[in-house]
C-alpha atoms as a PDB file:
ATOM      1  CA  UNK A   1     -28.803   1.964  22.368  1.00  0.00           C
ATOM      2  CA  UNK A   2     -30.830   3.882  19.812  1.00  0.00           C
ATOM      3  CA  UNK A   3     -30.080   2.547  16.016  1.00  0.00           C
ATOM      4  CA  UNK A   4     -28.572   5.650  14.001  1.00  0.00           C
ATOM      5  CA  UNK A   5     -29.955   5.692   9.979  1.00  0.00           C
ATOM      6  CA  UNK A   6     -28.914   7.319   7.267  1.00  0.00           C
ATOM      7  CA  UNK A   7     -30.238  10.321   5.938  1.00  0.00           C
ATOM      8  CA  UNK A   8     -31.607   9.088   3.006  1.00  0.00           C
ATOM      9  CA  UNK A   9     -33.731   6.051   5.232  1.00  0.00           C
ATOM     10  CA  UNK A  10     -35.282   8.044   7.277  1.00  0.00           C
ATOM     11  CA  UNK A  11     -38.830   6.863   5.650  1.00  0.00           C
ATOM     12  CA  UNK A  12     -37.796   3.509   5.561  1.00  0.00           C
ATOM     13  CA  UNK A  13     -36.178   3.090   8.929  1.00  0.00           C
ATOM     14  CA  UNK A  14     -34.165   0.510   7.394  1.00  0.00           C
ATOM     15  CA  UNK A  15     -29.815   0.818   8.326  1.00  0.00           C
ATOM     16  CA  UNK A  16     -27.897   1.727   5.106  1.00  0.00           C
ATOM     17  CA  UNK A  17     -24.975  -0.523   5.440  1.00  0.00           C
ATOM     18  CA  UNK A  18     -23.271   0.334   2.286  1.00  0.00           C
ATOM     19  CA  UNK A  19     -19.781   2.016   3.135  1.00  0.00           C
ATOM     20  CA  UNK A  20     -19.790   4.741   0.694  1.00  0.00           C
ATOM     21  CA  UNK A  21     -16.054   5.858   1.787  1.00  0.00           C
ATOM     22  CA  UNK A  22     -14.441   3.419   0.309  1.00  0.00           C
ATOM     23  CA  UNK A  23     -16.102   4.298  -3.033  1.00  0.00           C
ATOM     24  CA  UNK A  24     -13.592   7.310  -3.184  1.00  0.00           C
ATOM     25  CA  UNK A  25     -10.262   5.317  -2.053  1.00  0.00           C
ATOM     26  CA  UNK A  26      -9.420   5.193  -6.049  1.00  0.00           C
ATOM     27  CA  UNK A  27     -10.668   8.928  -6.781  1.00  0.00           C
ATOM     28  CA  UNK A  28      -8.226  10.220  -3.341  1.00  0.00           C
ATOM     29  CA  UNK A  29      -5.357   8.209  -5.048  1.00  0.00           C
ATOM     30  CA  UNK A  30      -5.749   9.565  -8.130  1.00  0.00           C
ATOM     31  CA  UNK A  31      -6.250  13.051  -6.527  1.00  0.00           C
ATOM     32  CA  UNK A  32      -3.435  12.811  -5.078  1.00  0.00           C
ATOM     33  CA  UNK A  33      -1.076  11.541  -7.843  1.00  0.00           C
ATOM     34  CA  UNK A  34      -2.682  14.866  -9.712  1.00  0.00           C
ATOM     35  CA  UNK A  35      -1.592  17.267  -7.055  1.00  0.00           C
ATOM     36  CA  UNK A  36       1.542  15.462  -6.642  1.00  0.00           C
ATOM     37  CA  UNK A  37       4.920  15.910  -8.555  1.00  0.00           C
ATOM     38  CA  UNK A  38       6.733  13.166  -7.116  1.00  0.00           C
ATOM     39  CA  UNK A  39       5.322   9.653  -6.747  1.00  0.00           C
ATOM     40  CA  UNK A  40       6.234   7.270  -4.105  1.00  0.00           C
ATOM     41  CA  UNK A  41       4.887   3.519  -4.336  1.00  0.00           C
ATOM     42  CA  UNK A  42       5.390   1.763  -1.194  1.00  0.00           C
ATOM     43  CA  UNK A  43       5.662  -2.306  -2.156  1.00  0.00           C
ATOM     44  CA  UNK A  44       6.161  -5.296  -0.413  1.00  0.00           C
ATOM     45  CA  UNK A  45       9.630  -6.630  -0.881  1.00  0.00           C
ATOM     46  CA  UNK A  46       8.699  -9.872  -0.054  1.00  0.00           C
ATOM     47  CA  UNK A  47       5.385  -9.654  -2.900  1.00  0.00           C
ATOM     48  CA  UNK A  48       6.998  -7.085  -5.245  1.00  0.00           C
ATOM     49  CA  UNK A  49       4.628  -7.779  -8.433  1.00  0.00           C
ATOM     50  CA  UNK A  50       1.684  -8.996  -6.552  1.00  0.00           C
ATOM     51  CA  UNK A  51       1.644  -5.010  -4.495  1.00  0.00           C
ATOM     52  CA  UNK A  52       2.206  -3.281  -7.627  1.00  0.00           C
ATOM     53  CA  UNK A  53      -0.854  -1.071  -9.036  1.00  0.00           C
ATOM     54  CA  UNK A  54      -0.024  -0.532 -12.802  1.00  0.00           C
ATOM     55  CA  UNK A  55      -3.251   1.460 -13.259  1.00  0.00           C
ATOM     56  CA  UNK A  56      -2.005   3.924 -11.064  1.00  0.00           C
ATOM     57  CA  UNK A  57       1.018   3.393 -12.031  1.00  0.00           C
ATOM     58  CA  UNK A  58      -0.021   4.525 -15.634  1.00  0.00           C
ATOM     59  CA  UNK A  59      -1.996   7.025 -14.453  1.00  0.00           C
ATOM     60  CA  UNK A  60       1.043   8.694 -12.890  1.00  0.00           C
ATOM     61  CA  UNK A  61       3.002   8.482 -16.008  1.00  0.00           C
ATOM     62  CA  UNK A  62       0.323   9.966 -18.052  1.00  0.00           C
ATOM     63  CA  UNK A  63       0.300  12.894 -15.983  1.00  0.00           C
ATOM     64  CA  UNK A  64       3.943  12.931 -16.407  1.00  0.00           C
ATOM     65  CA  UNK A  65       4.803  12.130 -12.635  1.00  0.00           C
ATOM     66  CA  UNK A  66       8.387  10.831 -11.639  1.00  0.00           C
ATOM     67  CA  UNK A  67       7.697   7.201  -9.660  1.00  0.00           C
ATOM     68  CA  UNK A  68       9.942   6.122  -7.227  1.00  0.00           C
ATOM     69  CA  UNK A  69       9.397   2.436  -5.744  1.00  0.00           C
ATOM     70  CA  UNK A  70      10.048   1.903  -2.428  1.00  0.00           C
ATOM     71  CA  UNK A  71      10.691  -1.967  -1.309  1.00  0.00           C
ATOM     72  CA  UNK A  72       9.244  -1.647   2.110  1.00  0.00           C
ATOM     73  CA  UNK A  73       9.481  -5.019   4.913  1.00  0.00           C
ATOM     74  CA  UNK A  74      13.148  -5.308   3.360  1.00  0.00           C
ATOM     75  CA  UNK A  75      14.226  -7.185   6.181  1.00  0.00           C
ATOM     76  CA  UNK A  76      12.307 -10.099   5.371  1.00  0.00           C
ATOM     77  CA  UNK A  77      14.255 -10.551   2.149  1.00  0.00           C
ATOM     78  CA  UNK A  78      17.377 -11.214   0.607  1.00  0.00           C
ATOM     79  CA  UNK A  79      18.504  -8.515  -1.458  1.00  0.00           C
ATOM     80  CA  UNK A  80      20.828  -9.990  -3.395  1.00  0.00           C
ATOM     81  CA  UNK A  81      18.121 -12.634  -4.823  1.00  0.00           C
ATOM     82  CA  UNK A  82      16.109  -9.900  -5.698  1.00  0.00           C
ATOM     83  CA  UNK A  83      18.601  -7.985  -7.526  1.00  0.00           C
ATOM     84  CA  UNK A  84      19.260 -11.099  -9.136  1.00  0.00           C
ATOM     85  CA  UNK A  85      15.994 -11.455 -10.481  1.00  0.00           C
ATOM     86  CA  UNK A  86      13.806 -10.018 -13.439  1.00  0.00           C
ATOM     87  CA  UNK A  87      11.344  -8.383 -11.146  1.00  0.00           C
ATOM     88  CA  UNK A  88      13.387  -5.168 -11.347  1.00  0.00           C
ATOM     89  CA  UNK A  89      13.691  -4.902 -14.672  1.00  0.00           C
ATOM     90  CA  UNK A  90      10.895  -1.684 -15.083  1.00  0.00           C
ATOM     91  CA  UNK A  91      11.343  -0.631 -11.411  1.00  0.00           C
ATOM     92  CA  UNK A  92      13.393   2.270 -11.576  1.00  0.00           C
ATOM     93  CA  UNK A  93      14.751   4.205  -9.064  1.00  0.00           C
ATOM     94  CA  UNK A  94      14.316   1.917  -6.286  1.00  0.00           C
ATOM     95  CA  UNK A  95      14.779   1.880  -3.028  1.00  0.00           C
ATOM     96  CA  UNK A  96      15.196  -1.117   0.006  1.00  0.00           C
ATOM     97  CA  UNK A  97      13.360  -0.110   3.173  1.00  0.00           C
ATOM     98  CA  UNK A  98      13.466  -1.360   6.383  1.00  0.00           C
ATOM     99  CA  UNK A  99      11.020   0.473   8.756  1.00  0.00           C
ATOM    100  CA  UNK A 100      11.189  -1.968  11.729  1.00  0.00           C
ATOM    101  CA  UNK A 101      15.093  -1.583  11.437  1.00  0.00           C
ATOM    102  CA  UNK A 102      15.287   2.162   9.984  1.00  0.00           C
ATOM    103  CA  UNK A 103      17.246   1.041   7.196  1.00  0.00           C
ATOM    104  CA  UNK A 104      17.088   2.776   4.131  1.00  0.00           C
ATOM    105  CA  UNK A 105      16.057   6.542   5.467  1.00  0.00           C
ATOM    106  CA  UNK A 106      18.338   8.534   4.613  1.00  0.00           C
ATOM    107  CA  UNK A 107      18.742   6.900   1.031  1.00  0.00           C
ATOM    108  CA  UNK A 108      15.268   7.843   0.794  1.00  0.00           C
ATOM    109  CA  UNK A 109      15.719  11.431   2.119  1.00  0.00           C
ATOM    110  CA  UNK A 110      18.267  12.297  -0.381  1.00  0.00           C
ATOM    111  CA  UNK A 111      16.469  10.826  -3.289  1.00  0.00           C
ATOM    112  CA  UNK A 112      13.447  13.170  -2.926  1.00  0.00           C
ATOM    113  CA  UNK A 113      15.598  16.136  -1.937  1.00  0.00           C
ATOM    114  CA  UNK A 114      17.026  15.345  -5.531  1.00  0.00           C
ATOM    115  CA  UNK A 115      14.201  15.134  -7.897  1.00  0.00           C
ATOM    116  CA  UNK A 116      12.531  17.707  -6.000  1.00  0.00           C
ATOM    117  CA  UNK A 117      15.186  20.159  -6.531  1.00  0.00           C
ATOM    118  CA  UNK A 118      15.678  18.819 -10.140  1.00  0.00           C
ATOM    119  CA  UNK A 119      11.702  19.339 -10.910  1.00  0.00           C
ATOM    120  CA  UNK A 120      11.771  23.017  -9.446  1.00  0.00           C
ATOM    121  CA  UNK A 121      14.756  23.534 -11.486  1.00  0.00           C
ATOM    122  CA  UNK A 122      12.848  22.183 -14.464  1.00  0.00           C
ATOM    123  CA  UNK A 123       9.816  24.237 -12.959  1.00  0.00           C
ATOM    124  CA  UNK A 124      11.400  27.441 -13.234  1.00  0.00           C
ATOM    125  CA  UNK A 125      13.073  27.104 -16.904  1.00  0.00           C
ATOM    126  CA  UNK A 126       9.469  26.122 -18.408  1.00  0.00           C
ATOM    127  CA  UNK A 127       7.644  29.080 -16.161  1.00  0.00           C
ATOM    128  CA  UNK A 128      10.307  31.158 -17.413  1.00  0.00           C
ATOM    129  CA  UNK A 129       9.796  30.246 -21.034  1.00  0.00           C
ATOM    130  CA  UNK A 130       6.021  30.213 -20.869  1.00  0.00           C
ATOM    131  CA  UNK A 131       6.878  34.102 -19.429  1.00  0.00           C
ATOM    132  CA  UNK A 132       7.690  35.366 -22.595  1.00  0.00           C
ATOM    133  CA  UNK A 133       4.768  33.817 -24.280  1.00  0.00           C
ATOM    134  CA  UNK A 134       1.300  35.817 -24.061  1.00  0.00           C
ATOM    135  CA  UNK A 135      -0.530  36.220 -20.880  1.00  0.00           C
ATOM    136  CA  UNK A 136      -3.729  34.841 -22.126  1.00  0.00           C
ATOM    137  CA  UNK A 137      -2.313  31.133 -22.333  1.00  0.00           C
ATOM    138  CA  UNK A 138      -1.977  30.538 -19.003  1.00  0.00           C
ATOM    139  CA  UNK A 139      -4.500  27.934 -18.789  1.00  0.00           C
ATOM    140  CA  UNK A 140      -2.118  25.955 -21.085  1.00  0.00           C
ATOM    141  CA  UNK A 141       0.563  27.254 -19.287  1.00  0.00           C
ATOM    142  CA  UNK A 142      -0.962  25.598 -16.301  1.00  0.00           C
ATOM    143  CA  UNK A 143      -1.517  22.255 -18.429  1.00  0.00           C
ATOM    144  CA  UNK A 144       1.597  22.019 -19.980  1.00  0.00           C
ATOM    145  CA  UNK A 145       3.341  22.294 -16.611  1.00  0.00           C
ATOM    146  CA  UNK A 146       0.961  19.734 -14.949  1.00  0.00           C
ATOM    147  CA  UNK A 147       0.832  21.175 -11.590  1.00  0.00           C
ATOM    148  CA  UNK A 148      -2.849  21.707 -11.463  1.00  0.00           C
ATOM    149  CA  UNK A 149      -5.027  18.907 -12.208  1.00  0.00           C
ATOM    150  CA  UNK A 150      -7.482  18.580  -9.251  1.00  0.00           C
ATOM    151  CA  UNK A 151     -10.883  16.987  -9.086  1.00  0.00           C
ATOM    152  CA  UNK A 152     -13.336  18.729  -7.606  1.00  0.00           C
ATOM    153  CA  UNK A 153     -13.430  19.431  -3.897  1.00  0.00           C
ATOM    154  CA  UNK A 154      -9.903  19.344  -3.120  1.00  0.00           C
ATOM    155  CA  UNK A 155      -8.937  22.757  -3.222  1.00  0.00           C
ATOM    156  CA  UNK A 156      -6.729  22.506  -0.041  1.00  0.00           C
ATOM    157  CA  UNK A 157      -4.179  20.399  -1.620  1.00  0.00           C
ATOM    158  CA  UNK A 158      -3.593  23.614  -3.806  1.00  0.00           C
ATOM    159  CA  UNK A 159       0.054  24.002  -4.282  1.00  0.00           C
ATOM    160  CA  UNK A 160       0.928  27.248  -3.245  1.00  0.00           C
ATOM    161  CA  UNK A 161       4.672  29.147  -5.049  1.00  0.00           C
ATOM    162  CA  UNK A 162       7.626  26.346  -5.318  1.00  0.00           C
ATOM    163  CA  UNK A 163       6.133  23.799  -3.314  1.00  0.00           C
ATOM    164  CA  UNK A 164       6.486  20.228  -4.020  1.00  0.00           C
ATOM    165  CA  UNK A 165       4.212  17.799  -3.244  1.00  0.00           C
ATOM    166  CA  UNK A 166       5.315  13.882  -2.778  1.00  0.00           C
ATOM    167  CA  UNK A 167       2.402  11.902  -3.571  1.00  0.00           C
ATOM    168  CA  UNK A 168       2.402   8.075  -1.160  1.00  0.00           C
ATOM    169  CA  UNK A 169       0.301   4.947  -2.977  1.00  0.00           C
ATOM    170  CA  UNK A 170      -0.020   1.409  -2.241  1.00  0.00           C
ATOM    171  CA  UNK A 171      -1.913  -1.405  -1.483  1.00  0.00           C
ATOM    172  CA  UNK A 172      -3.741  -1.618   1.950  1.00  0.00           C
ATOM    173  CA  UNK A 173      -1.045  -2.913   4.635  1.00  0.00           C
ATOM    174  CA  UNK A 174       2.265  -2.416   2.769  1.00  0.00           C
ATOM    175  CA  UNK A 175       3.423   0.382   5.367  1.00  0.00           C
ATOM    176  CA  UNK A 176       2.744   3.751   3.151  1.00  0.00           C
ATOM    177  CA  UNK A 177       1.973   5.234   7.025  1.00  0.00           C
ATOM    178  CA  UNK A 178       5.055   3.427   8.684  1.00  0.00           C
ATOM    179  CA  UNK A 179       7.291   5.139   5.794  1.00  0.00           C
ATOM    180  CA  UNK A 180       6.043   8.333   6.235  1.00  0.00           C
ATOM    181  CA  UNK A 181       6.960   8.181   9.986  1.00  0.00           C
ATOM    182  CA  UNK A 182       9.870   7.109   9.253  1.00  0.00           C
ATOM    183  CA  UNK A 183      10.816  10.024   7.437  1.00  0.00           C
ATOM    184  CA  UNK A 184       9.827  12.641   8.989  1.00  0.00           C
ATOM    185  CA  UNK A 185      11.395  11.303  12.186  1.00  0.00           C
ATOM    186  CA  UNK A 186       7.727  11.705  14.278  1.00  0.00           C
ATOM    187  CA  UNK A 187       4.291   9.760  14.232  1.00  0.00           C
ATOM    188  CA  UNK A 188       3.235  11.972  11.835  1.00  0.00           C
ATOM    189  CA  UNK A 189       1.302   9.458  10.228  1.00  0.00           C
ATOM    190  CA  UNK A 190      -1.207   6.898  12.480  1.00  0.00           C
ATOM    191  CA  UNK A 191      -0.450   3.413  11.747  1.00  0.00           C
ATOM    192  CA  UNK A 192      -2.236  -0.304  12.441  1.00  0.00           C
ATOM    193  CA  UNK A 193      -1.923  -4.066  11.424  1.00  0.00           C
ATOM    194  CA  UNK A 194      -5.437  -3.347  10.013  1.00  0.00           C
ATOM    195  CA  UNK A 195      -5.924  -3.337   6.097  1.00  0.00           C
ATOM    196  CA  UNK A 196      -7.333  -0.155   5.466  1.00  0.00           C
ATOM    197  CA  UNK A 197      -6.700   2.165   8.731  1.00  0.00           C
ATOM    198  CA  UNK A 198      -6.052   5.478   6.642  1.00  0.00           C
ATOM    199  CA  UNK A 199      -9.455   6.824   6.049  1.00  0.00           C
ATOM    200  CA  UNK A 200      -8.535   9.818   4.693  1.00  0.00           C
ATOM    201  CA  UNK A 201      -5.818  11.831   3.016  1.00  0.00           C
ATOM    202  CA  UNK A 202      -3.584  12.514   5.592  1.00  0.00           C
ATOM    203  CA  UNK A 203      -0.974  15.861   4.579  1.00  0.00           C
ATOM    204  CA  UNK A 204       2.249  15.630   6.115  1.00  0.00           C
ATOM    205  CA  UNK A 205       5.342  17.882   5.904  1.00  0.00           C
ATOM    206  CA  UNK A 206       8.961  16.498   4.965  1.00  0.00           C
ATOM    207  CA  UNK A 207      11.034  19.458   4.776  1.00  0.00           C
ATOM    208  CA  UNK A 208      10.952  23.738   3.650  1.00  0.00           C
ATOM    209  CA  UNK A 209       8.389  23.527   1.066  1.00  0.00           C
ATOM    210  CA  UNK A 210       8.266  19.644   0.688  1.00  0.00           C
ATOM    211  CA  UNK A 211       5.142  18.027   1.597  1.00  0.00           C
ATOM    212  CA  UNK A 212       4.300  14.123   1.538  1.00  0.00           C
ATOM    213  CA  UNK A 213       0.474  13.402   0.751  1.00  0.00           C
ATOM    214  CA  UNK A 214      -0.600   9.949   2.089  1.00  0.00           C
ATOM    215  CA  UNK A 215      -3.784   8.273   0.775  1.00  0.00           C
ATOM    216  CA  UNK A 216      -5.657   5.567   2.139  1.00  0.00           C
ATOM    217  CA  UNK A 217      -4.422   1.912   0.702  1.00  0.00           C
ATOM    218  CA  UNK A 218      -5.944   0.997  -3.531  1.00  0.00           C
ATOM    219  CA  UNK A 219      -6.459  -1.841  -4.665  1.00  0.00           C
ATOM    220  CA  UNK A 220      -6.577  -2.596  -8.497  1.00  0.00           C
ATOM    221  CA  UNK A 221      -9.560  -3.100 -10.208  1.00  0.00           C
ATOM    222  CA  UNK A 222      -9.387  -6.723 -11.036  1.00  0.00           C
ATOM    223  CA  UNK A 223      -8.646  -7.204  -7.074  1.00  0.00           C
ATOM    224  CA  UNK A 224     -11.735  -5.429  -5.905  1.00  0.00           C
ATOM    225  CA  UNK A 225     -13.870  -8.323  -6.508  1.00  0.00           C
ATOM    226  CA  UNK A 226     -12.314 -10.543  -3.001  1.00  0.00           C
ATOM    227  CA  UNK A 227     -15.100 -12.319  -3.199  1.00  0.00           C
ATOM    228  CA  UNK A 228     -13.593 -14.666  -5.844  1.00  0.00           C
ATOM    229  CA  UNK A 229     -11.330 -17.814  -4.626  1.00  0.00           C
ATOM    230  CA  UNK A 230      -8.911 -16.194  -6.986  1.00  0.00           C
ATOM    231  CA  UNK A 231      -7.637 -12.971  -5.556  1.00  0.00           C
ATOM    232  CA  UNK A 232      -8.153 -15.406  -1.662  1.00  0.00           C
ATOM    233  CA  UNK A 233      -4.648 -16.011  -1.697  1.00  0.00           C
ATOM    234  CA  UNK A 234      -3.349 -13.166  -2.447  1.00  0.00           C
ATOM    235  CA  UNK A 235      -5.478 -10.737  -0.524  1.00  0.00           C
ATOM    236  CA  UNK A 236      -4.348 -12.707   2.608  1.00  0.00           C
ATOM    237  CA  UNK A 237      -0.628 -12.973   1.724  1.00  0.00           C
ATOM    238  CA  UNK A 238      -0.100  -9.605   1.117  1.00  0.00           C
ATOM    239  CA  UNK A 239      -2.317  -8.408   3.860  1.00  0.00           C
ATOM    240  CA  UNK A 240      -4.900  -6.855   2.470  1.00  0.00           C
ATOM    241  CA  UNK A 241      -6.809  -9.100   4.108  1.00  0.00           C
ATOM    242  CA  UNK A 242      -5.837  -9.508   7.892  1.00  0.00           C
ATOM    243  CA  UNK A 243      -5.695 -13.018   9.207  1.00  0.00           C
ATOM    244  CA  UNK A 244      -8.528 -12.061  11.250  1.00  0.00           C
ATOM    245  CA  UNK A 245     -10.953 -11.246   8.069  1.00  0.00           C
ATOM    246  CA  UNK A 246      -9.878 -13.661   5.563  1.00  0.00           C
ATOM    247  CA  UNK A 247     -12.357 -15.811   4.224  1.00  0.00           C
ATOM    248  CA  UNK A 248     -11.931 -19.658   4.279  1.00  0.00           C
ATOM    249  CA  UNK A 249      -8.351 -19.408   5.895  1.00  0.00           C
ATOM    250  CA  UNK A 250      -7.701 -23.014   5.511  1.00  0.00           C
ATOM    251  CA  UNK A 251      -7.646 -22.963   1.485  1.00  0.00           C
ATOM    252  CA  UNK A 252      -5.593 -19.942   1.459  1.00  0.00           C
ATOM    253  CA  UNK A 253      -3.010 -21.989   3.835  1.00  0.00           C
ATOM    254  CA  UNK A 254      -3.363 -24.590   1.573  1.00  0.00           C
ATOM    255  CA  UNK A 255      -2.818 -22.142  -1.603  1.00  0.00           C
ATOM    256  CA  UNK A 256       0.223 -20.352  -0.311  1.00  0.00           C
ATOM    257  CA  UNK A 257       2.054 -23.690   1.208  1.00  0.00           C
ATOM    258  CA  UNK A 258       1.899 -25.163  -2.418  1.00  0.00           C
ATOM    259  CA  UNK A 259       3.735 -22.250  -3.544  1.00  0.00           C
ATOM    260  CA  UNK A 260       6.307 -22.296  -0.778  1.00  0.00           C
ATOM    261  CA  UNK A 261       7.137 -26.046  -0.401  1.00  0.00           C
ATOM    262  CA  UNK A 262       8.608 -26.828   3.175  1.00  0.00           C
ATOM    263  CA  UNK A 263       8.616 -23.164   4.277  1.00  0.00           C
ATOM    264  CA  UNK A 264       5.882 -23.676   6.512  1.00  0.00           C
ATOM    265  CA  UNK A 265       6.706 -27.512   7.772  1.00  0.00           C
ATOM    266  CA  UNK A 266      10.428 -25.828   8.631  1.00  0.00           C
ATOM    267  CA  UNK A 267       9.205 -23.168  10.295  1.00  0.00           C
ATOM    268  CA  UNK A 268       7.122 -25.210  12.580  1.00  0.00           C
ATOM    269  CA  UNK A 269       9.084 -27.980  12.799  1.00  0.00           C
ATOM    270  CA  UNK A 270       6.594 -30.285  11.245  1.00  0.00           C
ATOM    271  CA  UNK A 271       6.625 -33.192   8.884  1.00  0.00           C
ATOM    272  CA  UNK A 272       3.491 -32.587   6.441  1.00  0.00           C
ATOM    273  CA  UNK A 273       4.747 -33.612   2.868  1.00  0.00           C
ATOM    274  CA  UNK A 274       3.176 -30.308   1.488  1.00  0.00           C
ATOM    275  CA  UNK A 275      -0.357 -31.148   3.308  1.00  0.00           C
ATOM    276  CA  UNK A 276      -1.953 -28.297   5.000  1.00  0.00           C
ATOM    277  CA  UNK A 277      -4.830 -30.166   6.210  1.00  0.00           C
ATOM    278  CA  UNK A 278      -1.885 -32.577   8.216  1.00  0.00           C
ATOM    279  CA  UNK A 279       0.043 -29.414   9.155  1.00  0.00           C
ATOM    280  CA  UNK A 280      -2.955 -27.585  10.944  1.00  0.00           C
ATOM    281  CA  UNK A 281      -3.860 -30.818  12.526  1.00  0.00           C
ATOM    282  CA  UNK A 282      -0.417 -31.382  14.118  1.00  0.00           C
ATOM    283  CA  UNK A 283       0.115 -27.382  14.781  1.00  0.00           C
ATOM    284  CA  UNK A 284      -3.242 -27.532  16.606  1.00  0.00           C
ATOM    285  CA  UNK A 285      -2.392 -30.109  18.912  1.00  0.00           C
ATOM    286  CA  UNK A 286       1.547 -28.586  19.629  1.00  0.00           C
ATOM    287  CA  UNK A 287      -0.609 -24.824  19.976  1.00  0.00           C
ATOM    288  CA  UNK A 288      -3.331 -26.721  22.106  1.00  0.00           C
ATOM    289  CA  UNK A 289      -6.324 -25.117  20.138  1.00  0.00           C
ATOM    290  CA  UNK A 290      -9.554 -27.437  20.414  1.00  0.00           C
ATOM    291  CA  UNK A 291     -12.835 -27.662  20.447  1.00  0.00           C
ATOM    292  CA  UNK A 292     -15.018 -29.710  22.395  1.00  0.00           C
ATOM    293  CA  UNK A 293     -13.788 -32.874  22.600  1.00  0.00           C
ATOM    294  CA  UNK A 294     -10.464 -32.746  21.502  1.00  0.00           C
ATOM    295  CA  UNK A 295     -10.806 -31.644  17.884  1.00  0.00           C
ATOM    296  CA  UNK A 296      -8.739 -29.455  16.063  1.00  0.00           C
ATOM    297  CA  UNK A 297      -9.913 -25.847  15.478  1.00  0.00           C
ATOM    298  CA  UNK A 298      -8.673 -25.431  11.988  1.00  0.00           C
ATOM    299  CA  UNK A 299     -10.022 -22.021  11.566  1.00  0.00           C
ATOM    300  CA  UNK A 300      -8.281 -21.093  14.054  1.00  0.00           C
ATOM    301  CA  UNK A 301      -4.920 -23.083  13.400  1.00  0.00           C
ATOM    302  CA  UNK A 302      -4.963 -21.598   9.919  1.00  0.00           C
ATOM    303  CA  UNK A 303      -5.577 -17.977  11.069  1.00  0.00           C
ATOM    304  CA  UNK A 304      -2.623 -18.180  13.562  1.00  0.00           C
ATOM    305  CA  UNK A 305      -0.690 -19.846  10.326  1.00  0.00           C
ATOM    306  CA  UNK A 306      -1.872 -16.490   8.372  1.00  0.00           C
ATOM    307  CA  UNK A 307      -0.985 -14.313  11.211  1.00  0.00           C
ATOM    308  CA  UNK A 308       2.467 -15.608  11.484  1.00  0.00           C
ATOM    309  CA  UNK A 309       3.019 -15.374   7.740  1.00  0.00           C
ATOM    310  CA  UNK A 310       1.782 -11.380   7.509  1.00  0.00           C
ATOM    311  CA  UNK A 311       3.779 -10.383  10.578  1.00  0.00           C
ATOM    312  CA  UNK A 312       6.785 -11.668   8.991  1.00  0.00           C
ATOM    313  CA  UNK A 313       7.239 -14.665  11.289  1.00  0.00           C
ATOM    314  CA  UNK A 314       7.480 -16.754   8.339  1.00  0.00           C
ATOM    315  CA  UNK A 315       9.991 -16.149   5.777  1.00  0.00           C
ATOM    316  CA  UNK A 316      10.478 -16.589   2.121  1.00  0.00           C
END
């Protein structure tokens, strides 16, 4: 099969394997929180701080958008703890979603139907205020309102008369797709286990003049760098990372059974005192996943470990 190049190494015949896409993932989320009047943030219940982006978070709120956090995978969870807990405290509204169960919908429906209807009403009084001031300011008309702050090259996400746009952000793999579907009653949205499927802005209709915008998953800033042993753990236990493309799967094991003590021996039913490197040994032998000779494949084990712990096998 002939090699395709880039444009720009033609002359050199040498591949260009930089993935410039990904480049705009943070300029399409903040293109579409600009467009947007209503913010959804789709989080992991199960990792509700750790899936939070407060730089877009801010940004939203500086452009004086109305968040609404959506505690997606709510099934895995117990609510009541939750509630119970501090990590509420500046998460307001809120709403617990269940997408595998359908719980949570309608809740959902009703709350953007609300604020919708409450923002055109707010709309209207300032357009009709701004009316009786002079023509010529409609630029800070426009401004003031905040309904037109686009970058360039995104015309078609233009607003066009009362329409209200419901921006969706999140990390890679929290379900932003799954919660669009699940609202609009249709596969509207495409959705896969893989961090990172949405490649583009994907414009969805919810209702008469009510239109969801989903972007591709965002990472923060300080989480871009996966490279770092640091953001390991993470990255794999929210799934931002898939088992599949985590790097060094046994230390994240290892990282996320010292902050879960026994979850992991319980669920498998094996005595390991907190010791991953016991745990994959004796799951490898139950699971029957060798190498040559009889020893343990332990990136393997610990992949299957990770697997079972982003599909929700394993529960907090």
């Amino acid at each position: 099969m002939r090699v395709k190049f880039a444009f720009s190494s033609r002359k050199t015949r040498k591949i260009d394997s930089h993935n410039k896409h990904r480049q705009e993932y943070p300029s399409l989320a903040r293109e579409v929180i600009s467009s947007s009047d209503i913010i959804l943030e789709v989080l992991d219940a199960r990792f509700i701080k750790e899936t939070r982006n407060f730089k877009m978070e801010e940004y939203a709120r500086e452009h004086g958008k109305l968040l609404i956090y959506i505690l997606n995978k709510a099934d895995l969870v117990d609510h009541k703890k939750i509630q119970e807990s501090n990590e509420l405290e500046d998460i307001q509204p809120y709403i617990f979603v269940s997408c595998k169960r359908n719980q949570g919908r309608r809740e959902l429906r009703t709350l953007i139907k609300i604020q919708a209807n409450r923002f055109k009403r707010a709309r209207k009084k300032e357009a009709e205020e701004q009316a009786k001031e002079k023509k010529d300011e409609e630029e800070n008309e426009l401004k003031h309102l905040q309904l037109h702050k686009h970058g360039v090259g995104y015309k078609k996400f233009f607003k066009t008369g009362d329409e209200v746009h419901v921006g969706v952000i999140g990390y890679p793999n929290v379900g932003k797709s799954s919660i669009i579907n699940m609202l609009t009653g249709k596969g509207a949205a495409r959705t896969s286990p893989k961090a990172g499927f949405t490649r583009g802005i994907q414009k969805v209709r919810l209702a008469e003049k009510l239109m969801l915008l989903d972007t591709p998953g965002v990472m923060s800033d300080e989480d871009a760098a996966a490279s770092q042993l640091a953001h390991l753990k993470k990255h794999a236990m929210i799934g931002v990372r898939t088992y599949d493309s985590t790097k060094n799967p046994e230390f994240v094991v290892a990282q996320i059974m010292h902050d879960n003590p026994n979850l992991f021996e319980s669920h498998y039913n094996i005595q390991a005192n907190g010791d991953s490197e016991i745990l994959l040994e004796e799951l490898g032998k139950k699971r029957s996943l060798l190498l040559k000779g009889g020893i343990v494949d332990m990136d393997r084990v610990a992949r299957l470990v990770l697997k079972d712990w982003q599909s929700g096998k394993i529960r907090k």
